[in-house]
PDB file of N, CA and C in Angstrom:
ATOM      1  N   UNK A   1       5.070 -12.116 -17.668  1.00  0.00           N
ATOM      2  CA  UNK A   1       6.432 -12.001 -18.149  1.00  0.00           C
ATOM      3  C   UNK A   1       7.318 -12.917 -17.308  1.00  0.00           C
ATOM      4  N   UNK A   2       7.942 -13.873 -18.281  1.00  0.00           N
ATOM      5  CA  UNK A   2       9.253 -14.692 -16.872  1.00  0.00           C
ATOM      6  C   UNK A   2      10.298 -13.751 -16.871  1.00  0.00           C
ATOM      7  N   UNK A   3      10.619 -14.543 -15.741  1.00  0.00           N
ATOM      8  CA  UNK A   3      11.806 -13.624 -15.228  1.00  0.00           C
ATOM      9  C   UNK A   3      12.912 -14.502 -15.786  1.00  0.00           C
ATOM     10  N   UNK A   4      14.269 -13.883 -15.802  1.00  0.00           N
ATOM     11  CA  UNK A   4      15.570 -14.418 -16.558  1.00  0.00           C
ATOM     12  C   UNK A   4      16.255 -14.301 -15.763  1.00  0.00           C
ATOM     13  N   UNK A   5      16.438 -12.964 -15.089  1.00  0.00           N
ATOM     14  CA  UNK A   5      17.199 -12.155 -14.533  1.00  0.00           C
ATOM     15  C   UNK A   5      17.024 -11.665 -13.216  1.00  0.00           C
ATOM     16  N   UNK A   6      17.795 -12.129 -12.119  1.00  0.00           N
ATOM     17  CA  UNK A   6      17.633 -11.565 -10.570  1.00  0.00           C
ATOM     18  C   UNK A   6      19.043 -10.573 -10.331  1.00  0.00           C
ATOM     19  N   UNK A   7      18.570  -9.870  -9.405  1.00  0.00           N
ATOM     20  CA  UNK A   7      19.389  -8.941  -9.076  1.00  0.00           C
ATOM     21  C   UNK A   7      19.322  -8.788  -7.835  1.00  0.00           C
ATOM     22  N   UNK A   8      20.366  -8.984  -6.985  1.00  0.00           N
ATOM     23  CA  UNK A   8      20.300  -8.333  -5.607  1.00  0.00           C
ATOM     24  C   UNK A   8      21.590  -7.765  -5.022  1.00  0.00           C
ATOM     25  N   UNK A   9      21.588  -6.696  -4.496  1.00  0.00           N
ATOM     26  CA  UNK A   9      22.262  -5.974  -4.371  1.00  0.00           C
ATOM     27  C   UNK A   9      22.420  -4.824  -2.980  1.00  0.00           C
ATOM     28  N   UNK A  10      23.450  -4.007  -2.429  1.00  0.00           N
ATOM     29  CA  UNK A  10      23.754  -3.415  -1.410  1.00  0.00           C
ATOM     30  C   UNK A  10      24.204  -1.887  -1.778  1.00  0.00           C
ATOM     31  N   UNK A  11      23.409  -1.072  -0.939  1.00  0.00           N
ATOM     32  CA  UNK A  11      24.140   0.374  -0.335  1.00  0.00           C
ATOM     33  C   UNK A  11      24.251   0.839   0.240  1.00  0.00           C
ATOM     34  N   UNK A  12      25.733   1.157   0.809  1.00  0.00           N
ATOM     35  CA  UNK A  12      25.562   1.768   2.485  1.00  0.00           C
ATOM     36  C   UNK A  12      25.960   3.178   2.239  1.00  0.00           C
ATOM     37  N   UNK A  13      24.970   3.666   2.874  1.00  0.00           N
ATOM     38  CA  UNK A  13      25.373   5.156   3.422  1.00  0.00           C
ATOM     39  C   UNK A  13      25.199   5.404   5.096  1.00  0.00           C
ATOM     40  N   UNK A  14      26.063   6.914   5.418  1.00  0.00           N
ATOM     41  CA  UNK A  14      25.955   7.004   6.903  1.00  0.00           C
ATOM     42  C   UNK A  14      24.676   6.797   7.561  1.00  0.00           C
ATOM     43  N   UNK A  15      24.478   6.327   8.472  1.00  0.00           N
ATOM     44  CA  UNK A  15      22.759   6.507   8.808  1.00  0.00           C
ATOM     45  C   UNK A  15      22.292   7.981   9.056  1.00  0.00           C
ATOM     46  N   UNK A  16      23.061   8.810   9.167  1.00  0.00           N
ATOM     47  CA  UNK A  16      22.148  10.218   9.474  1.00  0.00           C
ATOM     48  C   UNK A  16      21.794  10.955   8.299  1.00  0.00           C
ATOM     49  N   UNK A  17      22.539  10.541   7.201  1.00  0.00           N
ATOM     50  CA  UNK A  17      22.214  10.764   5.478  1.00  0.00           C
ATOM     51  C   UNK A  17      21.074  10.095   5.028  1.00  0.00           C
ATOM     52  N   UNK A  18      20.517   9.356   5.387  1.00  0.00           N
ATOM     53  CA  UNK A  18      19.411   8.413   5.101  1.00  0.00           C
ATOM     54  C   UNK A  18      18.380   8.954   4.334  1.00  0.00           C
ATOM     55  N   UNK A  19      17.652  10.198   5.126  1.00  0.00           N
ATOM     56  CA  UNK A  19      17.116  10.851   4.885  1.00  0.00           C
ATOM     57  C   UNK A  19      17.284  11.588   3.607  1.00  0.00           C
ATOM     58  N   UNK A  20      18.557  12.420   3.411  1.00  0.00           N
ATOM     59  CA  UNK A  20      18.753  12.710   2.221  1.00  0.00           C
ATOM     60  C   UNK A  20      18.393  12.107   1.194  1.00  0.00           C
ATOM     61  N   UNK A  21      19.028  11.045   1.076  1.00  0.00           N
ATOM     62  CA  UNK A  21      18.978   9.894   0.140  1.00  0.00           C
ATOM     63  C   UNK A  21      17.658   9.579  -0.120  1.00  0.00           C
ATOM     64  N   UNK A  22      16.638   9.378   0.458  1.00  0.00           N
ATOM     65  CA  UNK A  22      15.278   8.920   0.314  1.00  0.00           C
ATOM     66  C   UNK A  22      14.889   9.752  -0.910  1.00  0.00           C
ATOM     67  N   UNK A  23      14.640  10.535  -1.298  1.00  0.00           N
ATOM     68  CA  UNK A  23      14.430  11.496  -2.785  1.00  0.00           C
ATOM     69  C   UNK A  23      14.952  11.217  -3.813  1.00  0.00           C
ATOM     70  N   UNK A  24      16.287  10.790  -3.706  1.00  0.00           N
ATOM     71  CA  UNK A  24      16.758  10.728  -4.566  1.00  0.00           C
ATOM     72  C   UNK A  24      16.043   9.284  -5.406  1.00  0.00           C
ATOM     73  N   UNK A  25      16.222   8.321  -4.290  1.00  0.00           N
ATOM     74  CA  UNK A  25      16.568   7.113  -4.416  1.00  0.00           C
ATOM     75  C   UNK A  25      14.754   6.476  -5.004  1.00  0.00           C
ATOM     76  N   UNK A  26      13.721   7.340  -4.702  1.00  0.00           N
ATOM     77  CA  UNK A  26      12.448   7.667  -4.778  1.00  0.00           C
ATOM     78  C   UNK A  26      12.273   7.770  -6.498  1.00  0.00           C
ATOM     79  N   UNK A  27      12.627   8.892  -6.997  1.00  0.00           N
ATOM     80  CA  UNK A  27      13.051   9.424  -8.305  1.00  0.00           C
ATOM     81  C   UNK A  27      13.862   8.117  -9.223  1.00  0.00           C
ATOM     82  N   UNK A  28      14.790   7.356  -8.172  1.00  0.00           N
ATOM     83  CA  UNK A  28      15.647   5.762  -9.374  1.00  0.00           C
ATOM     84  C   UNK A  28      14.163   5.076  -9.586  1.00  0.00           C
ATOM     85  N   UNK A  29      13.722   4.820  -8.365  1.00  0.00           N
ATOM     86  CA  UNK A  29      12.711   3.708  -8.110  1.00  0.00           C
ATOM     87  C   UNK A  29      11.751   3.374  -9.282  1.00  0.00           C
ATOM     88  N   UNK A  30      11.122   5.109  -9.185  1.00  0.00           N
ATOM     89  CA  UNK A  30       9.877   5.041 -10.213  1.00  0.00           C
ATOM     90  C   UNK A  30      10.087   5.200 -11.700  1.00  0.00           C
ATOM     91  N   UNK A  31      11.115   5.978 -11.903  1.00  0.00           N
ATOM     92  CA  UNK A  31      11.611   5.939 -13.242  1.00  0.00           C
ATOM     93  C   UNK A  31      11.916   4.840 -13.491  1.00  0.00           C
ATOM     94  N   UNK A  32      13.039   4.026 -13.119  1.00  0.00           N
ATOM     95  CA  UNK A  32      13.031   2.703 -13.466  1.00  0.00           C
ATOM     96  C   UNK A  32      11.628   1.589 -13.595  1.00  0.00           C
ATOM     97  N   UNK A  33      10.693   1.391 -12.766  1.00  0.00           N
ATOM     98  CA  UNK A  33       9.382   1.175 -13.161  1.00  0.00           C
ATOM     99  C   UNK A  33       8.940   1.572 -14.769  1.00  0.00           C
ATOM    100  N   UNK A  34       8.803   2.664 -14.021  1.00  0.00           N
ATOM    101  CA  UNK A  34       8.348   3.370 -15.444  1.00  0.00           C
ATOM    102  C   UNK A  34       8.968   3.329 -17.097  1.00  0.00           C
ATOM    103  N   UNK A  35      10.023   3.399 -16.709  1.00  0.00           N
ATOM    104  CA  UNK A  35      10.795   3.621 -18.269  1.00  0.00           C
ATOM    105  C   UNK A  35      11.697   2.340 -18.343  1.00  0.00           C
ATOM    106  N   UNK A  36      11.971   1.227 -17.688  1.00  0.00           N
ATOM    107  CA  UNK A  36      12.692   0.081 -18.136  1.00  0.00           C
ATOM    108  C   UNK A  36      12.796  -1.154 -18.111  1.00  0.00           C
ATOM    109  N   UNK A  37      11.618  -1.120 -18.309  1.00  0.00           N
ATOM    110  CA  UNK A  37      11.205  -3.120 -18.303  1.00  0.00           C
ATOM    111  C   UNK A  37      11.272  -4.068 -17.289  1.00  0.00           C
ATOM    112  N   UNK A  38      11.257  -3.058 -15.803  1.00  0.00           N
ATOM    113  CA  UNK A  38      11.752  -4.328 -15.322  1.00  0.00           C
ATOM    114  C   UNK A  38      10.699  -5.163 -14.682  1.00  0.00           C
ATOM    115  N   UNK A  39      10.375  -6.403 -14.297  1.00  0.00           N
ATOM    116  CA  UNK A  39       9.320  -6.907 -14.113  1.00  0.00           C
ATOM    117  C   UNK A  39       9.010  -6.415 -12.197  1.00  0.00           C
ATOM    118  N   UNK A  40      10.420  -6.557 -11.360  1.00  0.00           N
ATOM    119  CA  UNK A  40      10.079  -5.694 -10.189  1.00  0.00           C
ATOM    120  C   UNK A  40      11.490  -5.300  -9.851  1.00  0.00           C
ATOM    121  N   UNK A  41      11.065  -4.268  -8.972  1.00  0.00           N
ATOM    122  CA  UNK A  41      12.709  -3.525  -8.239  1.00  0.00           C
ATOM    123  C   UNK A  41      12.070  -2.607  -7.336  1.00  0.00           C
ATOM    124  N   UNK A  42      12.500  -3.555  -6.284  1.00  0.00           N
ATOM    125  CA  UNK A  42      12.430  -3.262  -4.619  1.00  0.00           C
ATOM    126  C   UNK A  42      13.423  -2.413  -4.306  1.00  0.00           C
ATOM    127  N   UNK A  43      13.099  -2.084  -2.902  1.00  0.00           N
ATOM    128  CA  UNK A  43      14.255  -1.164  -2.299  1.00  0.00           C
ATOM    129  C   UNK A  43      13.535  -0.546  -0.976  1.00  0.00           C
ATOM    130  N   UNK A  44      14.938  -1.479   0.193  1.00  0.00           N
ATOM    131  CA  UNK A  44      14.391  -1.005   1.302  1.00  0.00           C
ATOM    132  C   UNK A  44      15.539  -0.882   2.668  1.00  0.00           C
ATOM    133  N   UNK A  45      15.592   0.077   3.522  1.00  0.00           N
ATOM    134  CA  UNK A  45      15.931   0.121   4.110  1.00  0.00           C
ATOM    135  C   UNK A  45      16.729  -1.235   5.211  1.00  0.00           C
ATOM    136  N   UNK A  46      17.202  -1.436   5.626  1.00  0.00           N
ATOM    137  CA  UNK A  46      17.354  -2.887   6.399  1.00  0.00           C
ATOM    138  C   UNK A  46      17.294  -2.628   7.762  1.00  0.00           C
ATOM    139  N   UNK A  47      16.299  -2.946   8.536  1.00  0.00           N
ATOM    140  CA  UNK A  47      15.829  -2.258   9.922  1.00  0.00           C
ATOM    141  C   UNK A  47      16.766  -2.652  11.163  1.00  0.00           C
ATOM    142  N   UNK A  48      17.448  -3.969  10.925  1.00  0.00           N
ATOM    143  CA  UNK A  48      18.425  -3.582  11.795  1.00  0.00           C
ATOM    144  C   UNK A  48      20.190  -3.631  11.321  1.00  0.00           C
ATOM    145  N   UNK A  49      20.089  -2.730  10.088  1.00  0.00           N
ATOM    146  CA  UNK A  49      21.408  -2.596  10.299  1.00  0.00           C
ATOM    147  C   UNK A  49      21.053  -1.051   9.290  1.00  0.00           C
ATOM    148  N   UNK A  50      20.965   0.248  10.197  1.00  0.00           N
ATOM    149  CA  UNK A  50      21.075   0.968   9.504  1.00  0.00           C
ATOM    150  C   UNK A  50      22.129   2.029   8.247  1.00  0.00           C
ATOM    151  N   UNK A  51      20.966   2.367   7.675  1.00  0.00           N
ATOM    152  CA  UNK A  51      22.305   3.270   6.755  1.00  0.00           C
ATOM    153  C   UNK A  51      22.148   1.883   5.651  1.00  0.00           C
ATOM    154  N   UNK A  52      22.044   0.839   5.458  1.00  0.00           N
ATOM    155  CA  UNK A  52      21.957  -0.159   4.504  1.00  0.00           C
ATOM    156  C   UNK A  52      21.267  -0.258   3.830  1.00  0.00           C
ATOM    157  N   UNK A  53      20.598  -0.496   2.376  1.00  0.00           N
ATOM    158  CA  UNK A  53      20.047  -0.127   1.364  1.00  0.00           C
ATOM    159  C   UNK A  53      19.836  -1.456   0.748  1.00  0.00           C
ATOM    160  N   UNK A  54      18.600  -2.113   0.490  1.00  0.00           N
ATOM    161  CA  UNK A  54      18.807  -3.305  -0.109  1.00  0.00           C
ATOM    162  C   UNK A  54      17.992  -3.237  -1.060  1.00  0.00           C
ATOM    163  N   UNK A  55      18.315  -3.886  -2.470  1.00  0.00           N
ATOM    164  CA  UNK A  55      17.701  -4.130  -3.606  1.00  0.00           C
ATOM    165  C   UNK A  55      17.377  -5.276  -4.141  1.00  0.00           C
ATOM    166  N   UNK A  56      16.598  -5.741  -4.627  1.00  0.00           N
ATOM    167  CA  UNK A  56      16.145  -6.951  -5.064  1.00  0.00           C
ATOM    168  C   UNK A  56      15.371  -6.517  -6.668  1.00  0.00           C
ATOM    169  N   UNK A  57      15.822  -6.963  -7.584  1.00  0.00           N
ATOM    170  CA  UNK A  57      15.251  -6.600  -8.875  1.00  0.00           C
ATOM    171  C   UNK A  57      15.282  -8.207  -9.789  1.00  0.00           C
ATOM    172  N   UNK A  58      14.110  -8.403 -10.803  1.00  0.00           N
ATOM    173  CA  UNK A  58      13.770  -9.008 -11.617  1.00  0.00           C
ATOM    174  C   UNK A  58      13.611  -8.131 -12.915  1.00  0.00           C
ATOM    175  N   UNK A  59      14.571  -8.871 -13.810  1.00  0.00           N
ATOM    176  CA  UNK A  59      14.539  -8.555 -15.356  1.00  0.00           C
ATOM    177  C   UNK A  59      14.084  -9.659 -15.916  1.00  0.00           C
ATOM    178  N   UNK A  60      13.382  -9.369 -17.321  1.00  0.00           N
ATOM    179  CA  UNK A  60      12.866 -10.629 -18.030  1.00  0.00           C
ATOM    180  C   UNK A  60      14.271 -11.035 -19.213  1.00  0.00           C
ATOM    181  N   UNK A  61      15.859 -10.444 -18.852  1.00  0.00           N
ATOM    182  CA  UNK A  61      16.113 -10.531 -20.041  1.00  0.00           C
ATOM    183  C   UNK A  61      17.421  -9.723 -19.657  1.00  0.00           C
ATOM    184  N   UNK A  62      18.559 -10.359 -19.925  1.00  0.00           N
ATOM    185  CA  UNK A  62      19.933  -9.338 -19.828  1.00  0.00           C
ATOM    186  C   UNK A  62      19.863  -8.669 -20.612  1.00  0.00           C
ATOM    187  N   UNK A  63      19.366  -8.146 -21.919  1.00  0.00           N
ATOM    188  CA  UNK A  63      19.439  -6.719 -22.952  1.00  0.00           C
ATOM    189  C   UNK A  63      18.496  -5.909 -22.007  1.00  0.00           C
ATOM    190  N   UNK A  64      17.429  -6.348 -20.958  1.00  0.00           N
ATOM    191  CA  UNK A  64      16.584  -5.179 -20.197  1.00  0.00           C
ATOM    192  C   UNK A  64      17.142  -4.699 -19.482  1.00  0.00           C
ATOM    193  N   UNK A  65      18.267  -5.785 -18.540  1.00  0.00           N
ATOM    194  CA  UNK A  65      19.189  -4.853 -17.578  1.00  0.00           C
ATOM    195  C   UNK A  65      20.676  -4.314 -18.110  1.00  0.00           C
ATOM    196  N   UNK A  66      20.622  -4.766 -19.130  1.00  0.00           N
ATOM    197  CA  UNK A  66      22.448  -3.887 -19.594  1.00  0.00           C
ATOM    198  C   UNK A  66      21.564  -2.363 -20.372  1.00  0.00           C
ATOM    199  N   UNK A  67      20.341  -2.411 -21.095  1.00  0.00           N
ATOM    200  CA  UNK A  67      19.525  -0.959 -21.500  1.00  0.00           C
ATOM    201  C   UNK A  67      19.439  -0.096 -19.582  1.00  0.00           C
ATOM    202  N   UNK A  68      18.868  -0.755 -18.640  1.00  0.00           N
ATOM    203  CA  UNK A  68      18.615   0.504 -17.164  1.00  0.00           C
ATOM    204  C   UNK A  68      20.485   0.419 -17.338  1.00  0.00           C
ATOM    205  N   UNK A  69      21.119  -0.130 -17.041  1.00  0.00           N
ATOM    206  CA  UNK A  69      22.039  -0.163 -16.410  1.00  0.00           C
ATOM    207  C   UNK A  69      22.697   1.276 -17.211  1.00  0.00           C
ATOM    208  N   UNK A  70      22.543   1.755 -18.408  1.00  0.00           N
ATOM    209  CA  UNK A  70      22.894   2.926 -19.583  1.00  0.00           C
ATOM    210  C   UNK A  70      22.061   3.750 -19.290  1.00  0.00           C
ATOM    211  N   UNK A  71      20.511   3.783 -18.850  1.00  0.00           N
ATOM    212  CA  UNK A  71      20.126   4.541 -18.790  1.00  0.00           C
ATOM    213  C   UNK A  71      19.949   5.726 -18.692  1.00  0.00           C
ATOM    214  N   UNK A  72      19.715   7.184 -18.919  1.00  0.00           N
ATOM    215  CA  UNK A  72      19.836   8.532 -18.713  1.00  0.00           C
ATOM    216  C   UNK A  72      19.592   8.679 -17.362  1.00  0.00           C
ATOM    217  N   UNK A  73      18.848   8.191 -16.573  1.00  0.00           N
ATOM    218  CA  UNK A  73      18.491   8.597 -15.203  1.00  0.00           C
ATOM    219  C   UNK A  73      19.083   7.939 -13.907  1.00  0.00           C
ATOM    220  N   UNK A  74      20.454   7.153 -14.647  1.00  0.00           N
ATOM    221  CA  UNK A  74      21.640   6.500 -13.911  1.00  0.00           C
ATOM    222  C   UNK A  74      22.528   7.457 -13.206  1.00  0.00           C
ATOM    223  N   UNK A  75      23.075   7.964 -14.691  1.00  0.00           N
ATOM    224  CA  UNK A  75      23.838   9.056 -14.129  1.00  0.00           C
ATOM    225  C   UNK A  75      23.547  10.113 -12.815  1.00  0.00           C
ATOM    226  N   UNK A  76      22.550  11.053 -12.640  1.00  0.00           N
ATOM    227  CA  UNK A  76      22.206  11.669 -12.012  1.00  0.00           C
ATOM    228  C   UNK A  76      21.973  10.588 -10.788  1.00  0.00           C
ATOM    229  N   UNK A  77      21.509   9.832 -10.475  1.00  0.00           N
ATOM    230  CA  UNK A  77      21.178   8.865  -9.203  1.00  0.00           C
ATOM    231  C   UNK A  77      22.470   8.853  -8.713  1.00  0.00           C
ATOM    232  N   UNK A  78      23.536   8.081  -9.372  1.00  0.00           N
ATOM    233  CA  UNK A  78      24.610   7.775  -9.245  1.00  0.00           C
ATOM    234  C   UNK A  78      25.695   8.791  -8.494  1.00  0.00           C
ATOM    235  N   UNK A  79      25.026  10.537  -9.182  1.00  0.00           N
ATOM    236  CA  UNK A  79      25.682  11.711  -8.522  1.00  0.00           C
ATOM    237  C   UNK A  79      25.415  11.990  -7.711  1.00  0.00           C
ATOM    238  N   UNK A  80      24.213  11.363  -7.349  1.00  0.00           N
ATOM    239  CA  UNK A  80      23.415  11.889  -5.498  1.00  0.00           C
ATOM    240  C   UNK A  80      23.789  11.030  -4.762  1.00  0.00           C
ATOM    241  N   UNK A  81      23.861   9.845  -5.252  1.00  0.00           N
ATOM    242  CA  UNK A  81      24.615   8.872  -4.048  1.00  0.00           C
ATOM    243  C   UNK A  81      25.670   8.936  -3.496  1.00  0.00           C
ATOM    244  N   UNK A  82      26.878   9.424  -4.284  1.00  0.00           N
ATOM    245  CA  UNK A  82      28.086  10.107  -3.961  1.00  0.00           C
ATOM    246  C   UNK A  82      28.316  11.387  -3.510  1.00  0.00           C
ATOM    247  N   UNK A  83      27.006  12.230  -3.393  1.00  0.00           N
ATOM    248  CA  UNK A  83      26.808  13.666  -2.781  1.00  0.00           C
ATOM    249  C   UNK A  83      26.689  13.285  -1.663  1.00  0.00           C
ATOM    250  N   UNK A  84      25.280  12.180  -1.078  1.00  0.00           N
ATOM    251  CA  UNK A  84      24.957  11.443  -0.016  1.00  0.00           C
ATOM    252  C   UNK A  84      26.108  11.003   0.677  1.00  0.00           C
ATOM    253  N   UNK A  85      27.199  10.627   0.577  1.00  0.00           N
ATOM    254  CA  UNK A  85      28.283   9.902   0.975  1.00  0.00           C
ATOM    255  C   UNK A  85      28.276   8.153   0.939  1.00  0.00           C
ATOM    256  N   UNK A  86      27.960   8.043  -0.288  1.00  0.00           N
ATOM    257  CA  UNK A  86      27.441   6.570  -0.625  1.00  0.00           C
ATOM    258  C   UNK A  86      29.634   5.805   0.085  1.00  0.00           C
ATOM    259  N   UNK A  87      28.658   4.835   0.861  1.00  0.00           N
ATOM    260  CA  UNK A  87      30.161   4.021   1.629  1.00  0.00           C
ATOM    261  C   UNK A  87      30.568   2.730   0.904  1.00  0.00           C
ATOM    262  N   UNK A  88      29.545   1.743   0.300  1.00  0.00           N
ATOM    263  CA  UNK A  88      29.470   0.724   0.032  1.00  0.00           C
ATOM    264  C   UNK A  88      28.558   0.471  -1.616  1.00  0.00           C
ATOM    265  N   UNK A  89      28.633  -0.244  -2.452  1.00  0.00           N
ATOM    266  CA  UNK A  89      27.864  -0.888  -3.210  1.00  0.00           C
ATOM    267  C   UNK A  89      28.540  -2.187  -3.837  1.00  0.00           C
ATOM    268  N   UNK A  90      27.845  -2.977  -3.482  1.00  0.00           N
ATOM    269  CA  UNK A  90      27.623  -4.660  -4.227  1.00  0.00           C
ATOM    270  C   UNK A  90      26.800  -4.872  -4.548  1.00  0.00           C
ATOM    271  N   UNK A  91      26.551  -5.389  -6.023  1.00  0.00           N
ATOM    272  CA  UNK A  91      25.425  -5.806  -6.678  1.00  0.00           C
ATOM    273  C   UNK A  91      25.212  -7.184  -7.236  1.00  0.00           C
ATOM    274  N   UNK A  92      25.053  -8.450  -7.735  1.00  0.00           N
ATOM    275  CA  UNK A  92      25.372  -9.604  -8.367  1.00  0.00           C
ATOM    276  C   UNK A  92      23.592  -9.967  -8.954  1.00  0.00           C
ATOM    277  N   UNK A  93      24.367 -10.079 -10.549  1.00  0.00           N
ATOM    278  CA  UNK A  93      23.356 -10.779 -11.233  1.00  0.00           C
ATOM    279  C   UNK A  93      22.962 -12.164 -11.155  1.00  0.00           C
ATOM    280  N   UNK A  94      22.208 -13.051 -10.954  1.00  0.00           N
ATOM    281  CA  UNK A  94      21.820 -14.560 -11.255  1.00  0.00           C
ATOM    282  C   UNK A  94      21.206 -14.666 -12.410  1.00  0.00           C
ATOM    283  N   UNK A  95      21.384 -15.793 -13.064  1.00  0.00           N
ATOM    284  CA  UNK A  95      20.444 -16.216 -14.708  1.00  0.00           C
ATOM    285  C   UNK A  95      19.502 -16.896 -13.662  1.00  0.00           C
ATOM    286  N   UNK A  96      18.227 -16.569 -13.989  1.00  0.00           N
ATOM    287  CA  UNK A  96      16.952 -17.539 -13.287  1.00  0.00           C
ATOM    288  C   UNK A  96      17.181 -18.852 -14.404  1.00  0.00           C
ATOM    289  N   UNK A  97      16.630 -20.161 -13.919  1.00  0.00           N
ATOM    290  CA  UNK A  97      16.763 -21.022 -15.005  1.00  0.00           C
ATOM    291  C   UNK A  97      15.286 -21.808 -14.301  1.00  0.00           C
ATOM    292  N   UNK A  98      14.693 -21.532 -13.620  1.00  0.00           N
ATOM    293  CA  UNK A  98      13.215 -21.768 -13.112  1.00  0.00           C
ATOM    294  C   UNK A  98      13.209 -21.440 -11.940  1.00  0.00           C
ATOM    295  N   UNK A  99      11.566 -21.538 -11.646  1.00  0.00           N
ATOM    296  CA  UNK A  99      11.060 -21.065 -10.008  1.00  0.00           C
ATOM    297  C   UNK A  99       9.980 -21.802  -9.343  1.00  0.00           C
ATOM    298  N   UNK A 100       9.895 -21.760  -8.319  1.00  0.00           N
ATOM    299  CA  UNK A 100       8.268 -22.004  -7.658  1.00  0.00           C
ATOM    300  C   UNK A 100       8.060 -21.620  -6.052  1.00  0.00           C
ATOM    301  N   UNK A 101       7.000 -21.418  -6.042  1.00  0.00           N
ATOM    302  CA  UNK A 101       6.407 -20.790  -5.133  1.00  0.00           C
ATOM    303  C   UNK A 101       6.747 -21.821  -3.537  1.00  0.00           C
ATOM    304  N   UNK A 102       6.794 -21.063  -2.380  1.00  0.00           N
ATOM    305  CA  UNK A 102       7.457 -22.108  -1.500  1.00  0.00           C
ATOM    306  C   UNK A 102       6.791 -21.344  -0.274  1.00  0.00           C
TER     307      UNK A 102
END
């Protein structure tokens, strides 16, 4: 599948919430896998700047990411992150227009 679509993106929460958050954020991960096309979507801690949340996602296709972005299992993520004390989010799409390996 090519990719079209990059995504990378930020979330900060307190660092002692971290933990909380890991379940939740566990539950976006795989559902999204699972139920929305996307070719990958990472997500990882940033080891030295805690409490920071980083995402990196590939869509083959802006109708794949404007369908997760609606998704049913948005909402609820979205309510735990703000239970969590979500501090920060930035996200920015790129159009891929080619690639290669480096």
């Amino acid at each position: 599948m090519q990719v079209r679509v990059a995504v990378f993106g930020i979330l900060r929460f307190p660092p002692e919430r971290i933990a909380e958050v890991l379940p939740h954020l566990r539950t976006l991960v795989e559902t999204t896998y699972r139920d929305d096309g996307c070719i990958a979507y990472d997500v990882a801690e940033d080891p030295f700047d805690p409490g920071l949340i980083r995402f990196s996602e590939l869509w083959p296709d802006d109708e794949t990411l404007t369908r997760h972005l609606q998704a049913p299992h948005l909402a609820p993520w979205r309510a735990a992150a703000r239970s969590c004390g979500l501090l920060a989010r930035k996200f920015t799409a790129y159009h891929v227009t080619g690639s290669r390996e480096i």
